[in-house]
Protein backbone atom coordinates (compact mmCIF):
# COMPACT_ATOMS: atom_id res chain seq x y z
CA UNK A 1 104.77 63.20 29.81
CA UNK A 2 106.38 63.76 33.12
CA UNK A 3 109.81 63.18 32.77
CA UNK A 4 109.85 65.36 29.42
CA UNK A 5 108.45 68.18 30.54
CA UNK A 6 110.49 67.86 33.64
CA UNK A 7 113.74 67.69 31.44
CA UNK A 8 113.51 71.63 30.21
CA UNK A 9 113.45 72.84 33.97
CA UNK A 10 117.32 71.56 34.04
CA UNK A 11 120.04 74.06 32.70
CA UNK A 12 121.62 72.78 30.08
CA UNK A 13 124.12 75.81 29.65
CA UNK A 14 125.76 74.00 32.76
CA UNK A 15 128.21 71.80 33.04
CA UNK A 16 129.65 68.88 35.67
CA UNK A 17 133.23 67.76 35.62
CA UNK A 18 133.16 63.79 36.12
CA UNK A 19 135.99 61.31 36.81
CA UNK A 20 136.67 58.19 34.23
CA UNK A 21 136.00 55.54 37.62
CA UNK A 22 137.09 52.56 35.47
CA UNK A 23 140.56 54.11 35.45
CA UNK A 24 141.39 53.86 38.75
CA UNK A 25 141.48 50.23 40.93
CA UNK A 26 137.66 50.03 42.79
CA UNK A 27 138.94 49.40 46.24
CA UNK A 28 141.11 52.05 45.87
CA UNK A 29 138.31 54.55 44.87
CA UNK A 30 135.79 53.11 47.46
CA UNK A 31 138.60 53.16 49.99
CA UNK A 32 139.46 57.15 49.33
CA UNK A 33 135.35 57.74 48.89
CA UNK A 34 134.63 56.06 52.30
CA UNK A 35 137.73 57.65 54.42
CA UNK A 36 136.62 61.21 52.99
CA UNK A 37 133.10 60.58 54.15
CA UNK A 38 133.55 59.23 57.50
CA UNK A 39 135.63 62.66 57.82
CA UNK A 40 132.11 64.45 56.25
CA UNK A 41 130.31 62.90 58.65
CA UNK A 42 132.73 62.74 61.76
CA UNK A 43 132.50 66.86 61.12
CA UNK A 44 128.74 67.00 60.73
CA UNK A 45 128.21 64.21 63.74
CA UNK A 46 125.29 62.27 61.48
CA UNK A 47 124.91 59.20 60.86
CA UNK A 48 121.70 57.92 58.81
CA UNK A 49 118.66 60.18 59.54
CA UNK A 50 114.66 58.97 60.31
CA UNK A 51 112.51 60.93 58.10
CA UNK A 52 109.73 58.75 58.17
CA UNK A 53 108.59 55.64 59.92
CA UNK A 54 110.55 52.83 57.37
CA UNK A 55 112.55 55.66 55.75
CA UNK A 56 115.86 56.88 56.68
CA UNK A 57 118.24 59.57 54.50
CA UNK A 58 122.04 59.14 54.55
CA UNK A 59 125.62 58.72 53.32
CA UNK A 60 127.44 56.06 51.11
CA UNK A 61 129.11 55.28 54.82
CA UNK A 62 126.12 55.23 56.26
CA UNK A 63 124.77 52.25 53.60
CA UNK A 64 128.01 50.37 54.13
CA UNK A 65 127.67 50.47 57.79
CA UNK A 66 126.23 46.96 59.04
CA UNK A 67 125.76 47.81 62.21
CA UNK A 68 123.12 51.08 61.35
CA UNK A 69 121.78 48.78 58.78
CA UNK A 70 120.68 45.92 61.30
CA UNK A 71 119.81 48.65 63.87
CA UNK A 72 117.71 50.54 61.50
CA UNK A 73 116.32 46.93 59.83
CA UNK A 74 117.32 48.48 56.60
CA UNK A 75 116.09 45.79 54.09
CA UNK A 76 115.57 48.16 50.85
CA UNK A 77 118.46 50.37 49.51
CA UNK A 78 117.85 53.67 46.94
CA UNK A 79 121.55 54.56 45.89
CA UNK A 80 121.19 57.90 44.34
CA UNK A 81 125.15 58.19 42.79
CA UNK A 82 127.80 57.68 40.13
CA UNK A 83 129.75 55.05 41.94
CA UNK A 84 129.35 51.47 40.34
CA UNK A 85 130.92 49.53 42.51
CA UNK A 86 128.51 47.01 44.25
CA UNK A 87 129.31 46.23 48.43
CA UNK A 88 128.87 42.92 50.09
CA UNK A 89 126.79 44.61 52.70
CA UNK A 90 123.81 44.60 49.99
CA UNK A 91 123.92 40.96 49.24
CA UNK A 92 121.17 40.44 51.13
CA UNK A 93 119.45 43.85 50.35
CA UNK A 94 116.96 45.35 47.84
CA UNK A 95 118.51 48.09 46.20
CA UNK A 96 117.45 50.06 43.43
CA UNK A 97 120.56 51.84 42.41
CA UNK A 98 120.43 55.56 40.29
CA UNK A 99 123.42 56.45 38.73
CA UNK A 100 123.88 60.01 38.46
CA UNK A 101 125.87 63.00 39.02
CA UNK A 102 125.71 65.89 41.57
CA UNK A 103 125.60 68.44 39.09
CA UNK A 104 122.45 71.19 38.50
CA UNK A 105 122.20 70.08 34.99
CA UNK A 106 121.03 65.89 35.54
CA UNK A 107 117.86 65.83 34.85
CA UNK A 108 117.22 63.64 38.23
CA UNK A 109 113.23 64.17 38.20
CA UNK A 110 113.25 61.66 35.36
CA UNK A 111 113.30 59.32 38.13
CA UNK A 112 111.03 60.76 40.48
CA UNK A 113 108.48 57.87 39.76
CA UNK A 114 110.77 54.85 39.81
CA UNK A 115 111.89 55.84 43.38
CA UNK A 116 108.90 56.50 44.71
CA UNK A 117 106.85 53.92 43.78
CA UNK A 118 110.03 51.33 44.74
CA UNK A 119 110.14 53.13 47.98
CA UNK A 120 106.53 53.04 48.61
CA UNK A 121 106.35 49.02 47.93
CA UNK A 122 108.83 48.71 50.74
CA UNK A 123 107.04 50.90 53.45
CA UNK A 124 103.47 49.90 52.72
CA UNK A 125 105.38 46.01 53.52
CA UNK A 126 106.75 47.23 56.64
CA UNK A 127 110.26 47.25 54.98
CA UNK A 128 113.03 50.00 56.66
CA UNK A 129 114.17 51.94 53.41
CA UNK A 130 117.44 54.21 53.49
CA UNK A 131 118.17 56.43 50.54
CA UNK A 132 121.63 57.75 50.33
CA UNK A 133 124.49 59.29 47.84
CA UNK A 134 127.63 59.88 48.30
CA UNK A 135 127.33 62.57 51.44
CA UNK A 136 123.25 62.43 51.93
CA UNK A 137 122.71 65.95 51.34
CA UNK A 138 121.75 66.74 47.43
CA UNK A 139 121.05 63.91 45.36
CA UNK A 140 119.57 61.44 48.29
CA UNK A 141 117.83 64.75 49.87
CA UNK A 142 115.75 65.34 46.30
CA UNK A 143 114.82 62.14 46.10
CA UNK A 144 113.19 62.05 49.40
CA UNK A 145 111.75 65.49 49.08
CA UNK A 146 110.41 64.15 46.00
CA UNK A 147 108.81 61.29 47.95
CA UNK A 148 107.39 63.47 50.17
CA UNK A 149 105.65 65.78 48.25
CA UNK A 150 103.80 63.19 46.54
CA UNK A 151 102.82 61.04 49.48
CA UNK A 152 102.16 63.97 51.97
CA UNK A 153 100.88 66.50 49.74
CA UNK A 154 103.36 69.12 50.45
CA UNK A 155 104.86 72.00 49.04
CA UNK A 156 108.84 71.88 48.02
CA UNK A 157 109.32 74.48 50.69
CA UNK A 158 107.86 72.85 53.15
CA UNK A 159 109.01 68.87 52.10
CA UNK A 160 113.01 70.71 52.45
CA UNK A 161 111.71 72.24 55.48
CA UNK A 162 110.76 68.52 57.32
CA UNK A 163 113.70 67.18 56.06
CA UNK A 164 116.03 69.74 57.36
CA UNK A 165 114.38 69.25 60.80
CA UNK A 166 115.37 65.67 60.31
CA UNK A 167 118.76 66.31 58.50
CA UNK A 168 119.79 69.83 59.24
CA UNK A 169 122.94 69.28 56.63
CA UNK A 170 120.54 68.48 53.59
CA UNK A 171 121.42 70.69 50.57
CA UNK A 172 120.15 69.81 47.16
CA UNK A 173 121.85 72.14 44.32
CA UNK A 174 120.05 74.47 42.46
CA UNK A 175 118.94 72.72 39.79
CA UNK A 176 117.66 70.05 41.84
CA UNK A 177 115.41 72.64 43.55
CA UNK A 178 114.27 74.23 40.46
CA UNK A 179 113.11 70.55 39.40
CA UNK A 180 111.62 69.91 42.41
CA UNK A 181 109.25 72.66 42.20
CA UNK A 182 108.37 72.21 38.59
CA UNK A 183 107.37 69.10 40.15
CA UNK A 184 105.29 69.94 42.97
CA UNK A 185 103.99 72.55 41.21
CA UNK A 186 103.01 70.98 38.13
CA UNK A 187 103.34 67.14 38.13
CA UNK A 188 102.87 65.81 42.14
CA UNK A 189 99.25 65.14 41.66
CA UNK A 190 99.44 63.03 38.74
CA UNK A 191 102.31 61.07 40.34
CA UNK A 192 99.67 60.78 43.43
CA UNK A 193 97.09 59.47 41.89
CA UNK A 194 99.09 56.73 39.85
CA UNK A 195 100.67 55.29 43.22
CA UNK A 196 97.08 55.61 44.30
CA UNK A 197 95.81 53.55 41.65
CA UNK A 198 98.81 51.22 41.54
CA UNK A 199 98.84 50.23 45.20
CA UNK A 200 94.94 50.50 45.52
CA UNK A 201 93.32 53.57 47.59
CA UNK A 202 92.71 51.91 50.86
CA UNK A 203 96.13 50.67 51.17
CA UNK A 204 97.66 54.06 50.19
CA UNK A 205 95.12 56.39 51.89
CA UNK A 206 95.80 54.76 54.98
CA UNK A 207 99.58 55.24 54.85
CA UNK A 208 99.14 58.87 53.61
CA UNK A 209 96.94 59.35 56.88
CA UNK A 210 99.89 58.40 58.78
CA UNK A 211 103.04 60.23 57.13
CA UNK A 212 100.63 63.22 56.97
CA UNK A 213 99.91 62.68 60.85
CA UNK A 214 104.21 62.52 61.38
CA UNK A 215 104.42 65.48 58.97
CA UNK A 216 101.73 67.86 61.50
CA UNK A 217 103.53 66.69 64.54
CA UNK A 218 107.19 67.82 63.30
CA UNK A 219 106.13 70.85 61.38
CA UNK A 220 102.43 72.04 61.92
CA UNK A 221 99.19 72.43 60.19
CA UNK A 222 100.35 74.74 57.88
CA UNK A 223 102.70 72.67 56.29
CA UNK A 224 99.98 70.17 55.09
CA UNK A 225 97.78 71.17 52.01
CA UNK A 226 94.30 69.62 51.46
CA UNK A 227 94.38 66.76 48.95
């Protein structure tokens, strides 16, 4: 199984300190989450980032933003954090929300095939998705490398390579990376070959023509392995 054998790449000699959310007011803790990112990201100058056609990588400000959202035509959200706190901008939105910590030990490839296959649905429909966390550079940033290497049929080196030329500030931590090679290494084909089979070949051979055409363009020939 997949996310089992995925589970022994984490280290489980680590450890990540967490905060009790339900102790302090929500507005208050979104307030103090969204004034220290729009800091981040006034420092970094980044807003939400085009990886794909239909899929964009950013920040928790970034997904509360409605103005990026109706430029972008954001109509599918992946929230890849610890925050539980829902926003009135998603009311009308799709969102698949992940609830996990930043921290090397989360096993976070145990959800490798939720998010891909919810984030395929919405670009084979034409439908903008945006995956962020809380600062769109580890947790968000796996999940799309993830993507990626199953879709594209590319290497972790050279998924985290695209994305950086989209998003030079992506980041994932170490344990994250370690899982995401496991992954490519060991597990992308089978994941291929079930969204394959789920979302029938001609409709998914067709889009992998395209992200793998987007993929040469940005980063070259070499980048692209031979399904």
């Amino acid at each position: 199984m997949i996310t089992s054998d995925l589970s022994a790449v984490t280290d489980s000699t680590s450890s990540c300190e967490t905060v009790d959310l339900t102790s302090i007011p929500s507005t208050s803790t979104k307030a103090r989450v969204l004034s220290s990112l729009s800091r981040f990201r006034d420092r970094l100058g980044t807003e939400m980032d085009e990886i794909l056609p239909n899929l964009y990588l950013g920040s928790l400000r970034d997904a509360v933003d409605a103005v990026q959202l109706k430029k972008n035509r954001i109509q599918c959200i992946v929230s890849v954090h610890d925050l539980t706190a829902h926003h009135p901008a998603h009311e009308h939105l799709k969102v698949l929300r992940i609830q996990l910590s930043d921290c090397s030990s989360v096993d976070i490839s145990a959800h490798f095939s939720t998010t891909n296959q919810f984030i395929h649905n919405a670009r084979l429909k034409q439908a903008a998705v945006l995956v962020h966390c809380l600062a769109g550079v580890s947790r968000s940033a796996t999940v799309v490398a993830a993507y990626l290497i199953t879709v594209c049929d590319l290497s972790f080196s050279n998924a985290l390579k695209f994305i950086s030329k989209k998003r030079p500030v992506v980041n994932p931590n170490f344990g994250f990376r370690m899982q995401l090679c496991a992954f490519a290494e060991r597990f992308s084909m089978i994941e291929r070959h079930r969204l394959r089979e789920h979302f029938g070949r001609k409709a998914f051979d067709a889009q992998f023509a395209e992200d793998r055409a987007a993929v040469f363009l940005e980063v070259g020939h070499s980048s692209c392995a031979v399904l």
